[in-house]
Protein backbone atom coordinates (compact mmCIF):
# COMPACT_ATOMS: atom_id res chain seq x y z
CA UNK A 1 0.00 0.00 0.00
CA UNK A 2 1.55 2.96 -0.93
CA UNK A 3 1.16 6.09 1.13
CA UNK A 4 2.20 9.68 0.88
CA UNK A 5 4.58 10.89 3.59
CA UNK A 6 5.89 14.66 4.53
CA UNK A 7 9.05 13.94 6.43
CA UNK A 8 8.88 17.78 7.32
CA UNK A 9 5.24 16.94 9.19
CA UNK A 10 6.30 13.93 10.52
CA UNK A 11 9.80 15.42 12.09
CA UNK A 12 7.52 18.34 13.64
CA UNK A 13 5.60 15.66 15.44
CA UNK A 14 8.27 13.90 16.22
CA UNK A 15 9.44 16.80 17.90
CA UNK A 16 6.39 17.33 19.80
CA UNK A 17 6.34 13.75 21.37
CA UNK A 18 5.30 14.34 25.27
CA UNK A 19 7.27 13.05 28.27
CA UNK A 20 4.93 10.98 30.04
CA UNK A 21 4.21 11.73 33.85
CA UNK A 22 4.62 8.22 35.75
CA UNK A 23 2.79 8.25 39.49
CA UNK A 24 3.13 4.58 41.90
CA UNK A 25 -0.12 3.35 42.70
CA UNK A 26 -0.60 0.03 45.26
CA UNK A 27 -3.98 -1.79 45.38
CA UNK A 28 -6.71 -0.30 47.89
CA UNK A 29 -8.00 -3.94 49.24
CA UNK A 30 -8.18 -7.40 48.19
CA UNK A 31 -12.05 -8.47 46.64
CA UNK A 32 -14.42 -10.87 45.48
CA UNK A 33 -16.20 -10.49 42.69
CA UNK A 34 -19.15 -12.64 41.48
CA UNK A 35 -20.77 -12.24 37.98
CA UNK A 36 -19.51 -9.21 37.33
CA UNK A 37 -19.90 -7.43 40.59
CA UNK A 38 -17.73 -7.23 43.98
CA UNK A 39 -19.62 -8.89 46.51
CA UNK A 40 -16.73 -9.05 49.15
CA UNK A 41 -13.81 -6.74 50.23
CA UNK A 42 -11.16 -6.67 53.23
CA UNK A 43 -7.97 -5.11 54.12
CA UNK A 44 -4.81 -5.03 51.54
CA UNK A 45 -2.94 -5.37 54.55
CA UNK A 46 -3.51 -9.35 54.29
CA UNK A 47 -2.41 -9.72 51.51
CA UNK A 48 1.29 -10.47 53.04
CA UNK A 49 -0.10 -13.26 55.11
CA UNK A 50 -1.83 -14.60 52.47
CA UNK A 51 0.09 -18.33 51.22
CA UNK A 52 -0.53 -19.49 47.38
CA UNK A 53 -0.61 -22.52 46.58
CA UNK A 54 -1.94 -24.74 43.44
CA UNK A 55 -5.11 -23.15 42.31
CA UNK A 56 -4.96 -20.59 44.76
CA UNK A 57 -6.23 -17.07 43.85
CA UNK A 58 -6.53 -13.19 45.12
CA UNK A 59 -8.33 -10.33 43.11
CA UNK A 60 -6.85 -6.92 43.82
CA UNK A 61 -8.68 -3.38 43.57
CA UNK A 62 -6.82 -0.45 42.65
CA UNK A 63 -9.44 1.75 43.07
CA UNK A 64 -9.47 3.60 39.90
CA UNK A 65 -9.23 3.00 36.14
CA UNK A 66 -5.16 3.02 35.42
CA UNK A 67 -2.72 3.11 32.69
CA UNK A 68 1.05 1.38 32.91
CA UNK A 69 3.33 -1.03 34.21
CA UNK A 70 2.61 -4.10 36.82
CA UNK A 71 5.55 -4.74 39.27
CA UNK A 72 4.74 -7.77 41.71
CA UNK A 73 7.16 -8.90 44.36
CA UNK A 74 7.15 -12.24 45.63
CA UNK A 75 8.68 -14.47 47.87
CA UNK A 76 8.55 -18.74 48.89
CA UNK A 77 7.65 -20.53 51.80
CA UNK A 78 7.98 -23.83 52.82
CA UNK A 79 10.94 -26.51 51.06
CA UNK A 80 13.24 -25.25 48.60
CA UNK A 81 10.77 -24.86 45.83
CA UNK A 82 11.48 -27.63 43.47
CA UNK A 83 9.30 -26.65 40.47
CA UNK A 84 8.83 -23.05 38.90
CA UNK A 85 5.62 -21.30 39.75
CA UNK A 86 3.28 -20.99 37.01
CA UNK A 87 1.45 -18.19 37.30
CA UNK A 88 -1.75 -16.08 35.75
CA UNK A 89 -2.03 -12.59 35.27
CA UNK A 90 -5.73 -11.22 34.67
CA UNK A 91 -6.40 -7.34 33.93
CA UNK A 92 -9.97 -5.70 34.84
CA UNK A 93 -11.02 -2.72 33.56
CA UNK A 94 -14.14 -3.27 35.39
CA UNK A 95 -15.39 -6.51 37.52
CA UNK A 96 -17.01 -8.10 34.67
CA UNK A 97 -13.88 -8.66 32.72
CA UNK A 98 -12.54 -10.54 35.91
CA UNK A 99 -15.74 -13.10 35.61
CA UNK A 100 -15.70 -12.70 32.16
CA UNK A 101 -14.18 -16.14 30.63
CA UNK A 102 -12.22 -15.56 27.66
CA UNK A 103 -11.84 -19.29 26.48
CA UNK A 104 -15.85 -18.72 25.63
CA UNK A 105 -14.60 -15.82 23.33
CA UNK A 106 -15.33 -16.41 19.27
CA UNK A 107 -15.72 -12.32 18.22
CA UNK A 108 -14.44 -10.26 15.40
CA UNK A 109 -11.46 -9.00 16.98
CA UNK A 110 -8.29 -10.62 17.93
CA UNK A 111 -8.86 -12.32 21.52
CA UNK A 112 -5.34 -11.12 22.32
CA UNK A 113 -7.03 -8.32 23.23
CA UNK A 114 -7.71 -9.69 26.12
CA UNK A 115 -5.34 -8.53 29.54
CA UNK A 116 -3.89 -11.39 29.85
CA UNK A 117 -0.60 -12.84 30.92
CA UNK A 118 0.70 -16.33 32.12
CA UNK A 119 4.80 -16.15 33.28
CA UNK A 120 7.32 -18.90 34.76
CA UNK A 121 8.93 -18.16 37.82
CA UNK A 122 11.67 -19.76 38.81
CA UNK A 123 14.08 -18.44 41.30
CA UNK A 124 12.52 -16.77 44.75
CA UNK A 125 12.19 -13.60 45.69
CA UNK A 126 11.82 -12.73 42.68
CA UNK A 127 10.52 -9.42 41.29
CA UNK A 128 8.20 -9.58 38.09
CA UNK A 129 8.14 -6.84 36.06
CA UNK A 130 5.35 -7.11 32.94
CA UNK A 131 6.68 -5.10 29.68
CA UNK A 132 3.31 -4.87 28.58
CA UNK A 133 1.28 -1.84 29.03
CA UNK A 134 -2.21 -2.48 30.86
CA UNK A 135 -5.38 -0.68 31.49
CA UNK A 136 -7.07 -1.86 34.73
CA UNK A 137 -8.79 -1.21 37.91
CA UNK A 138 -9.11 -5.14 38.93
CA UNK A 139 -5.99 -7.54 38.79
CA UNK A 140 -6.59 -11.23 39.23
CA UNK A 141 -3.33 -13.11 40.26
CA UNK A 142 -3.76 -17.15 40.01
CA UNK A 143 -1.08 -19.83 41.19
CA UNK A 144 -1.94 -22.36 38.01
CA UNK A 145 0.89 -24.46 39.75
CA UNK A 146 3.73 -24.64 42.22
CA UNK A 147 4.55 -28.33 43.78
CA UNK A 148 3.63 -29.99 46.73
CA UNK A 149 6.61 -28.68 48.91
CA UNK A 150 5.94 -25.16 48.76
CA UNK A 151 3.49 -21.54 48.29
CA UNK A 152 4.37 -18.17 47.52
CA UNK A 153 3.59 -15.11 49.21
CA UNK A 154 2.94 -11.63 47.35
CA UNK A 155 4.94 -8.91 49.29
CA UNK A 156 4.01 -5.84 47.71
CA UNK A 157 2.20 -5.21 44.02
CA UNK A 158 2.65 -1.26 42.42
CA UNK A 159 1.27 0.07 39.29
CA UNK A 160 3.14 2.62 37.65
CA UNK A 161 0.80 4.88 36.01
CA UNK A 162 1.81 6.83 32.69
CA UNK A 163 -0.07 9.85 30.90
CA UNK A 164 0.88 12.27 29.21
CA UNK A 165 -0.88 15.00 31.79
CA UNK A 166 -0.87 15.82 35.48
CA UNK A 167 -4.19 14.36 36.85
CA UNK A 168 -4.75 17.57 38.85
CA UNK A 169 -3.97 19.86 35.98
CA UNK A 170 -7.28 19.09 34.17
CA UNK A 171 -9.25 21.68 37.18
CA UNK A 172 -12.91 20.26 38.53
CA UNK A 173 -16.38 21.32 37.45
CA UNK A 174 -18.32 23.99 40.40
CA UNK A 175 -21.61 22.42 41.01
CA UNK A 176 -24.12 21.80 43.29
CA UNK A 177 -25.06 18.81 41.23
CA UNK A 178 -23.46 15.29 42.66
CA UNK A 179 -24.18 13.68 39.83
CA UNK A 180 -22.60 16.28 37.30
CA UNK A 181 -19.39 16.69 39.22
CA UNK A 182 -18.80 12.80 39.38
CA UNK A 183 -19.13 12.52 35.75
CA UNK A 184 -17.15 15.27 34.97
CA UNK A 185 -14.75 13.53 37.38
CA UNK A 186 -14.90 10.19 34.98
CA UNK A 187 -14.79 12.14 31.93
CA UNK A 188 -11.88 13.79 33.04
CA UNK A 189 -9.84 10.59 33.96
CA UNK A 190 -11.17 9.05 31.02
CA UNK A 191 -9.38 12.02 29.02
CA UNK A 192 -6.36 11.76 31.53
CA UNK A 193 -5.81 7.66 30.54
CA UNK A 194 -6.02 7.95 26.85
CA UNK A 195 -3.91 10.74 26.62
CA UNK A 196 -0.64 9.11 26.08
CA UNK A 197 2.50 9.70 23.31
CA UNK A 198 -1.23 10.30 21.34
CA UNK A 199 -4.55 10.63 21.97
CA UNK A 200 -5.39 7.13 21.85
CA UNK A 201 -8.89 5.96 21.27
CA UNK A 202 -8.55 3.84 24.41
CA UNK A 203 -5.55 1.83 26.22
CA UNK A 204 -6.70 -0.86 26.23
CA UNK A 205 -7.44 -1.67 22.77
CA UNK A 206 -6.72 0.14 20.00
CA UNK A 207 -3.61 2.04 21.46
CA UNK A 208 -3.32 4.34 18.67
CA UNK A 209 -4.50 6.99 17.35
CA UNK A 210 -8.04 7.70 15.55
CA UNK A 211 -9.08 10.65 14.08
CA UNK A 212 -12.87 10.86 15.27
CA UNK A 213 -11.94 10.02 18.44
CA UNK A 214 -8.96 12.85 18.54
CA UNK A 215 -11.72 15.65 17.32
CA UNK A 216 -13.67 14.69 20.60
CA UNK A 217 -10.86 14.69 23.08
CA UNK A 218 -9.29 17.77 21.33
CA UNK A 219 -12.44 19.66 22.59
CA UNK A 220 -12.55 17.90 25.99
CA UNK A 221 -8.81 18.66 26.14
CA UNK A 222 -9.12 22.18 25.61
CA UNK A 223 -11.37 22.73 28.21
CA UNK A 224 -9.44 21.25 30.85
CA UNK A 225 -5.73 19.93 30.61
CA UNK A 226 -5.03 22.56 27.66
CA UNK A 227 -2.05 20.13 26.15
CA UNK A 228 -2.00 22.11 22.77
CA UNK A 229 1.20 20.38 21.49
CA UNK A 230 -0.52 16.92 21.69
CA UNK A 231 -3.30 18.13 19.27
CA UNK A 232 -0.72 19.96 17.25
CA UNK A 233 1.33 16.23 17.23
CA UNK A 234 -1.34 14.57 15.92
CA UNK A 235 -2.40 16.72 13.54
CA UNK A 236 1.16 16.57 12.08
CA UNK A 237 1.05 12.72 12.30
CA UNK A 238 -1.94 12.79 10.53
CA UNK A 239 -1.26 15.38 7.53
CA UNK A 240 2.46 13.65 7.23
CA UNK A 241 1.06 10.24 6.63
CA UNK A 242 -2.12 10.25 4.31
CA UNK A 243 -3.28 7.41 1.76
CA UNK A 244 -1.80 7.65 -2.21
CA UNK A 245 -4.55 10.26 -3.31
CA UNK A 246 -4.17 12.46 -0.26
CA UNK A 247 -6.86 11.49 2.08
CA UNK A 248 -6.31 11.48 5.92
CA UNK A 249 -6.43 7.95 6.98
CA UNK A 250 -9.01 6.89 10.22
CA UNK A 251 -6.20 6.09 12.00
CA UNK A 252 -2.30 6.22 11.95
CA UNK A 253 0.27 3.76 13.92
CA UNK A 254 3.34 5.23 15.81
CA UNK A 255 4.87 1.96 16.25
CA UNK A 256 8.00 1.35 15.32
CA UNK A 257 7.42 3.90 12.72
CA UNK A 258 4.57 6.30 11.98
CA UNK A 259 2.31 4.54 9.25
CA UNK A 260 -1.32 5.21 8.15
CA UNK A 261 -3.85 2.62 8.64
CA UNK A 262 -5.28 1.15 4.90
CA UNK A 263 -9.09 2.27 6.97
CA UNK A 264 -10.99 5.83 5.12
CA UNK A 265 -13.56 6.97 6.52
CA UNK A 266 -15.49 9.49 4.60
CA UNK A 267 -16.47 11.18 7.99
CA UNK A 268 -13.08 10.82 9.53
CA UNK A 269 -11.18 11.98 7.24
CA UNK A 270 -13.41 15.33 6.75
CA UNK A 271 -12.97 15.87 10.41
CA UNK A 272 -9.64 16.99 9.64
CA UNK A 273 -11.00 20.30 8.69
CA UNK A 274 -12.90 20.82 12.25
CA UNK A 275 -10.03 19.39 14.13
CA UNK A 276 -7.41 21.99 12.69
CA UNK A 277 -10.25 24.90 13.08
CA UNK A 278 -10.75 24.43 16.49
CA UNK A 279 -6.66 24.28 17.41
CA UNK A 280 -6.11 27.04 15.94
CA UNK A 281 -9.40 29.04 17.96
CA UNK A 282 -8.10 27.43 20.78
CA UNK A 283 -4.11 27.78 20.51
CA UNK A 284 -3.92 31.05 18.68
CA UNK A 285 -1.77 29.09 16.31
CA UNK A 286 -1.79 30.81 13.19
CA UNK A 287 1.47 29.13 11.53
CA UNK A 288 0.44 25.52 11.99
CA UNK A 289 -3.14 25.90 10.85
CA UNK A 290 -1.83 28.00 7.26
CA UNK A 291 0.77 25.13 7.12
CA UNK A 292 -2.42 22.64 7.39
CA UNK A 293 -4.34 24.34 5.48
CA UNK A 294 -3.90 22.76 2.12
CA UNK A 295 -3.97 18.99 3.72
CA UNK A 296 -7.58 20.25 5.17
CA UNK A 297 -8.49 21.65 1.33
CA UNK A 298 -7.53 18.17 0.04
CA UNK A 299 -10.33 16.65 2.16
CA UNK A 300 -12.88 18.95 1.31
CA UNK A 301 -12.09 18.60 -2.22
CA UNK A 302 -12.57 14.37 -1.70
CA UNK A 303 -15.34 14.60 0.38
CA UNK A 304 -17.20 16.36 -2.30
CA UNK A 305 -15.86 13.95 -4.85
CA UNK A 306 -18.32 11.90 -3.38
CA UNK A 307 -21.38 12.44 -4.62
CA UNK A 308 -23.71 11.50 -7.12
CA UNK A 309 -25.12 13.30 -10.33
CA UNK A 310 -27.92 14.87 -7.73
CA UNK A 311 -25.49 16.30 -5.56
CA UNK A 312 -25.97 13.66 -2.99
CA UNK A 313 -23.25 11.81 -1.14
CA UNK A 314 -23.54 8.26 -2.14
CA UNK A 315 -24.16 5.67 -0.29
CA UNK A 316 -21.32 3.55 -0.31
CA UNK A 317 -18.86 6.65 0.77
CA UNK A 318 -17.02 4.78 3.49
CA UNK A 319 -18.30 6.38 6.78
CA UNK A 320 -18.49 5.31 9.73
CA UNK A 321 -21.24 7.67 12.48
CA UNK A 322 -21.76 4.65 15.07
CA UNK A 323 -21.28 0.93 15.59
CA UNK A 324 -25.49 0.30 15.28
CA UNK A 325 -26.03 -2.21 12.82
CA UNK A 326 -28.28 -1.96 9.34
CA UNK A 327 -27.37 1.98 9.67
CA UNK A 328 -27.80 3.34 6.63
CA UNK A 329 -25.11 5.96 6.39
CA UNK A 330 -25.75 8.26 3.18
CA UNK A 331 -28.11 10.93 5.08
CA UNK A 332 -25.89 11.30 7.91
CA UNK A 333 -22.32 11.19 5.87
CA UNK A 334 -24.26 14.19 3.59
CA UNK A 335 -25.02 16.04 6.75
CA UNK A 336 -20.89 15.54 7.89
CA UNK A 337 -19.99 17.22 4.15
CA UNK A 338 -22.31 19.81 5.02
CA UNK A 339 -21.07 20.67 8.63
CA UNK A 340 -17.01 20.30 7.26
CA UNK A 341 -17.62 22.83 4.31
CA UNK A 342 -19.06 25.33 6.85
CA UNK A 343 -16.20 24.67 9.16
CA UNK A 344 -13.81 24.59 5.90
CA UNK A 345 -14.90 28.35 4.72
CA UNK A 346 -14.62 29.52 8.58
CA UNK A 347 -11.07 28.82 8.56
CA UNK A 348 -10.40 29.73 5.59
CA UNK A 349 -11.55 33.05 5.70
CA UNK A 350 -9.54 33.39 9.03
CA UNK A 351 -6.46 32.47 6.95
CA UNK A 352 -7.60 34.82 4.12
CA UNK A 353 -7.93 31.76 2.01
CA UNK A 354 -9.97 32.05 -1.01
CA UNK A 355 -13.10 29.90 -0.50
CA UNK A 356 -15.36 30.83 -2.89
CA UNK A 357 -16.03 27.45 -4.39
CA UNK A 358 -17.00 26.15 -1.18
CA UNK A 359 -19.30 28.22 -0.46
CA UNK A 360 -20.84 27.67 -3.86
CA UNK A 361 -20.53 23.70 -3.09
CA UNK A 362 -22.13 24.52 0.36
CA UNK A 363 -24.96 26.24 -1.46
CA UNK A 364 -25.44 22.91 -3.77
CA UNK A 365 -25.22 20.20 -1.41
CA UNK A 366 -27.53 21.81 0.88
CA UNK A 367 -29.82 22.25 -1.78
CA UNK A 368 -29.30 18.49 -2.72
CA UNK A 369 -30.38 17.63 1.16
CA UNK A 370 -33.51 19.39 0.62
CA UNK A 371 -34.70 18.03 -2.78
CA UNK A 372 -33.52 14.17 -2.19
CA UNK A 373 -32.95 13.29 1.38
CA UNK A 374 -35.90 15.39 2.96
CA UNK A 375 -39.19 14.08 3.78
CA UNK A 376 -41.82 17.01 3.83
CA UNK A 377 -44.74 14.48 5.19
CA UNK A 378 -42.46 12.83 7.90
CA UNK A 379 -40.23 16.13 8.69
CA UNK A 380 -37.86 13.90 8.71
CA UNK A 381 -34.51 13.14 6.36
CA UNK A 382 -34.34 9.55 5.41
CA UNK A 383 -31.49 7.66 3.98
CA UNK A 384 -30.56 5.38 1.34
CA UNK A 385 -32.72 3.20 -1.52
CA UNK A 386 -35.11 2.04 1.51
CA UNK A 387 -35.80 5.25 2.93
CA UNK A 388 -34.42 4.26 6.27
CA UNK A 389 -34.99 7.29 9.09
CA UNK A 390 -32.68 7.39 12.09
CA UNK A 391 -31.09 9.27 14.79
CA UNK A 392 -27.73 9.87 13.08
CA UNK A 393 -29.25 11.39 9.72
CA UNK A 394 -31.13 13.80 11.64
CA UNK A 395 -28.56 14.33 14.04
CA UNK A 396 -26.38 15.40 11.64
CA UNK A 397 -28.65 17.05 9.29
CA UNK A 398 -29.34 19.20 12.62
CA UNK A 399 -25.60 19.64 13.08
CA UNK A 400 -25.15 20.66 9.31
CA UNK A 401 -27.90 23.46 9.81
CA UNK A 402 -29.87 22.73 6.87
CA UNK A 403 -33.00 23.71 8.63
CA UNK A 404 -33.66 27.24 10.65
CA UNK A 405 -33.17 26.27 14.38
CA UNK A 406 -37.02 26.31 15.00
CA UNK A 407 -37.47 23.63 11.76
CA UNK A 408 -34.28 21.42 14.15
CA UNK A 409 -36.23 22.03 17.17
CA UNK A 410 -39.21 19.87 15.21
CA UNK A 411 -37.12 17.23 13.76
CA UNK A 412 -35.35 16.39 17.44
CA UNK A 413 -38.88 16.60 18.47
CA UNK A 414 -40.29 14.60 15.91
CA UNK A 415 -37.55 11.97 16.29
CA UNK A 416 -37.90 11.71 20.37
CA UNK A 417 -41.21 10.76 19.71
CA UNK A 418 -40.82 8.21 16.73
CA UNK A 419 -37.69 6.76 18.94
CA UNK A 420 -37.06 4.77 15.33
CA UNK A 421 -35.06 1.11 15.21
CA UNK A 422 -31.96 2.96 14.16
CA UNK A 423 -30.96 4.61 17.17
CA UNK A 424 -27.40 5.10 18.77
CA UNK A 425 -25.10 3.05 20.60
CA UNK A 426 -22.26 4.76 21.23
CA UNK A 427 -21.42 7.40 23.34
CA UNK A 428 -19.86 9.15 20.29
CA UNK A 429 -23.03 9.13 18.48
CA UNK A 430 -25.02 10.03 21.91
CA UNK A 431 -22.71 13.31 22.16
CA UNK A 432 -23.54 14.59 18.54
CA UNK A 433 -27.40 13.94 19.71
CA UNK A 434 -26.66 16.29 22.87
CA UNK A 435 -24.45 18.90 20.79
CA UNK A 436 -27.35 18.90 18.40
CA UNK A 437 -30.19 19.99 21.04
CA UNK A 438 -27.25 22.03 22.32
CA UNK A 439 -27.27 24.13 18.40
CA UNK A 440 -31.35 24.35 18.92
CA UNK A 441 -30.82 26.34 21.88
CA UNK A 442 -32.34 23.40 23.79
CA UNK A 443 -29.71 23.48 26.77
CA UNK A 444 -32.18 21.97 29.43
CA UNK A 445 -32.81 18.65 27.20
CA UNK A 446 -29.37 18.27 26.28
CA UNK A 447 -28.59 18.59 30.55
CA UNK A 448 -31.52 16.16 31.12
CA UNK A 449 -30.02 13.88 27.84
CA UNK A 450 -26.10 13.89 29.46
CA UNK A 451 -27.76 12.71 32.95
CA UNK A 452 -30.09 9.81 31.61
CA UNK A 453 -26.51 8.40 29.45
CA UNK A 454 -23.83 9.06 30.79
CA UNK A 455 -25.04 9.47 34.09
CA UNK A 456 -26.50 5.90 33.77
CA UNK A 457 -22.74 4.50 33.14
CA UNK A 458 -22.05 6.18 36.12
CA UNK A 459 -24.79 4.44 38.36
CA UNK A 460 -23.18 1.10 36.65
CA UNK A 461 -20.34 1.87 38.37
CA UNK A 462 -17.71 3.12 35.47
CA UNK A 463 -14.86 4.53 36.59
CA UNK A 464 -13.91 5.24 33.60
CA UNK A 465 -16.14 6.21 30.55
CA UNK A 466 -16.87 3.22 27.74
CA UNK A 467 -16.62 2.69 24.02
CA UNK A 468 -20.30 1.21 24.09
CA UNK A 469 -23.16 1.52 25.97
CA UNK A 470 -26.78 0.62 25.28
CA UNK A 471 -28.88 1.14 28.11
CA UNK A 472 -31.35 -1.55 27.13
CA UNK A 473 -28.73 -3.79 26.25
CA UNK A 474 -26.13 -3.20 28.82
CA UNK A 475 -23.31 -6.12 27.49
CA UNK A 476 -24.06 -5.01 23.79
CA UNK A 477 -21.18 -5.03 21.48
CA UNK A 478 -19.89 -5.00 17.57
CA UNK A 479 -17.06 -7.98 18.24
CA UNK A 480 -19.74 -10.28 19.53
CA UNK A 481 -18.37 -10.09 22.61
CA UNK A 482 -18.13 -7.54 25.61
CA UNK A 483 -15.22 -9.21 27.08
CA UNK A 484 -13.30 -7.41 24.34
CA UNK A 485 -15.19 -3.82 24.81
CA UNK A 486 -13.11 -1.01 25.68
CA UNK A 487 -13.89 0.40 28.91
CA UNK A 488 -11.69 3.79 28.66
CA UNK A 489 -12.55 5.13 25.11
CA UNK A 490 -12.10 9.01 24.41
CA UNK A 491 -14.73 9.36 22.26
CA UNK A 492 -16.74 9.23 25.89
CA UNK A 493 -14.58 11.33 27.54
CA UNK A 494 -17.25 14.78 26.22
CA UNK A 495 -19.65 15.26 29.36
CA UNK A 496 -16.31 17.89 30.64
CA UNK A 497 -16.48 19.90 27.74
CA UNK A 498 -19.72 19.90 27.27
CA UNK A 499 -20.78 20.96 31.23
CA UNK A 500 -17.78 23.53 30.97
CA UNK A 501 -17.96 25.05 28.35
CA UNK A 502 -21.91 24.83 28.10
CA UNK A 503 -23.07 24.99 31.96
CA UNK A 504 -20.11 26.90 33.61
């Protein structure tokens, strides 16, 4: 696969790379969990007294949601141990992944995914240092096998915790609300963990770095922690490593050399555009945004490439608006073209860049939304061959402004009430639905809205925010499995900006 690379780009993030801040953290007790849930806890202090033998097992809790390093001392008692201890290694992000039996797992997704580990030990004490990076609150620690003549005891476990932020420099949300300040306090540690030599989408799994996640965090980011260079990083990474024909990939790999991801998606990839427009509000960075500016042209100029002889995106464009399956994608990907061509001419004419012919585009394709995609009798937009009607085409219709706000007030309205098969999953697709009551004017429903979702995740116990969550389906996910969910994903990290800069 061939790829087009700006060494220039690419040396600029290079430069930019963040020193990460490490902090120790020990486990708080040791706990019992039962399908999914901690039904027993007592002292850490026992742990020490605490003999392992074969088939012997402890369950620590850390607290919190972490990111790092495992470091586990250990010691022998009894004979001269004449066999090595086997041992098992099992990472939580949450309880249920500790009940959660990965043998059963048949998904879409590579199961080694899954936080495990399984060492050899054969010389006591011994200290056991894991290279792999883990994300975890829960760690399970099973003796598969020692020998007759002896056990081992567990001296002291740490966690060394990376990010690429101070945990207190992200600030805390005033409120008299309990509720709103404890998920601003998850969305902010959310943030905090995926915020590593990248924004990663989550630490868990991916590790790297995706591009509609990044536009997400970005805002979140900007709101609290303020680490400009790690957006202006990214965006580097991401203009200096683009597929053959210039479009920003979904996601790029920094490992063991920066490389795009073969992945477009048409969404994505015109998110570019909004990402580098709010930076440069934000940061005041003038020189990187008119050095970005022609990458962000490029993906205007593909994004309307897209379309049919109506002036309608079509619908196999390649994007990607939420995990909910049977979505039919062309309304909401036309809204996205829409919403990236008004962001497009706003920076532009803050560069004093000539955009003229996307304004006239803007003119057309909004036209094209009305005349193909808009259903006068439903006041609703519907999508594809079949007509289909759901949350994201309106969402994003709303988003585009193709409607006066009082004609979006109707169609949210309208929607609510219809509640069609197609609704959202995700908590990325769940924050476009709040931002788009949010552009109504309708800041009470959109409060109302964050505290039914997100504040539902947080009644369920999340520490930290998660890639999926349906609240009728609570162990719902795409890989046919929820042992491989992510349970720290930035796209879920938004409930900070949005209280912040919304309800401050």
């Amino acid at each position: 696969m061939k790829h087009l690379v700006n060494e220039a780009f690419l040396q600029k993030a290079a430069a930019l790379k963040p020193q990460l801040v490490e902090k120790i953290h020990e486990p708080k007790a040791m706990v019992e969990i039962k399908k999914g849930k901690v039904v027993k806890s007592q002292s850490i202090d026992q742990l020490g007294q605490m003999q392992l033998g074969k088939g012997d097992k402890v369950c620590l809790d850390f607290g919190n949601h972490y990111v790092g390093y495992l470091t586990l001392h250990i010691h022998s008692e009894g004979e001269h141990p004449d066999a090595p201890l086997f041992m098992k290694f099992k990472f939580g992000e949450n309880a249920q992944e500790i009940t959660d039996c990965s043998e059963d797992y048949n998904g879409g997704l590579s199961r080694s995914w899954i936080q495990e580990e399984w060492i050899h030990v054969d010389v006591f004490p011994a200290v056991v240092q894991l290279s792999r990076r883990y994300a975890m609150r829960f760690l399970e620690l099973t003796a598969i096998d020692t020998s007759p003549h002896y056990k081992i005891v567990i001296d002291h476990v740490e966690f060394k915790a990376v990010s690429a932020v101070e945990e207190s420099a992200g600030g805390s949300y005033v409120t008299t609300d309990a509720l709103l300040q404890k998920m601003d306090q998850v969305s902010l540690k959310t943030l905090e963990d995926c915020m590593q030599d990248v924004f990663e989408d989550g630490p868990k799994r991916d590790r790297r770095l995706w591009i509609g996640d990044l536009r997400l965090e970005a805002l979140a980011n900007y709101e609290t922690f303020r680490h400009y260079d790690l957006v202006k990083r990214c965006l580097y990474l991401f203009a200096g490593c683009r597929h053959e024909n210039g479009a920003v990939g979904a996601c790029i790999f920094t490992e063991p050399k920066v490389f795009v991801d073969f992945i477009y998606m048409y969404d994505y990839a015109l998110f570019f555009v909004s990402i580098l427009l709010d930076y440069y509000k934000a940061s005041g960075d003038e020189a990187t945004a008119r050095e970005l500016w022609a990458v962000a042209r490029e993906q205007l100029m593909i994004g309307l490439s897209a379309r049919d002889e109506r002036g309608v995106v079509i619908e196999d464009s390649g994007a990607f608006l939420d995990w909910k399956l049977g979505l039919n994608k062309q309304a909401g990907a036309h809204g996205v073209l829409i919403y990236s061509l008004r962001q497009g001419i706003k920076l532009g004419k803050l560069l004093g860049e000539d955009v003229s012919l996307f304004e006239e585009e803007l003119v057309k394709t909004i036209r094209a939304a009305k005349e193909y995609l808009w259903d006068p009798s439903l006041k609703l937009f519907v999508s594809g061959k079949e007509k289909q009607i759901s949350y994201a085409s309106q969402v994003w219709m709303v988003l585009a402004g193709v409607w006066d706000q009082k004609t979006n007030q109707e169609i949210l309205a309208c929607l609510v009430q219809l509640d069609p098969e197609m609704n959202m999953v995700t908590p990325y697709m769940n924050h476009h639905f709040v931002m788009a009551y949010l552009e109504c004017g309708q800041k009470d429903k959109a409060l109302d809205y964050i505290k039914s979702y997100w504040g539902e995740m947080v009644k369920d116990g999340a520490d930290t925010f998660w890639e999926l969550y349906n609240p009728k389906n609570k162990k719902e996910s795409p890989y046919g499995s929820s042992i491989i969910n992510s349970y720290c994903h930035a796209w879920s990290c938004t409930p900070t900006y949005i209280l912040r800069k919304f309800f401050s």
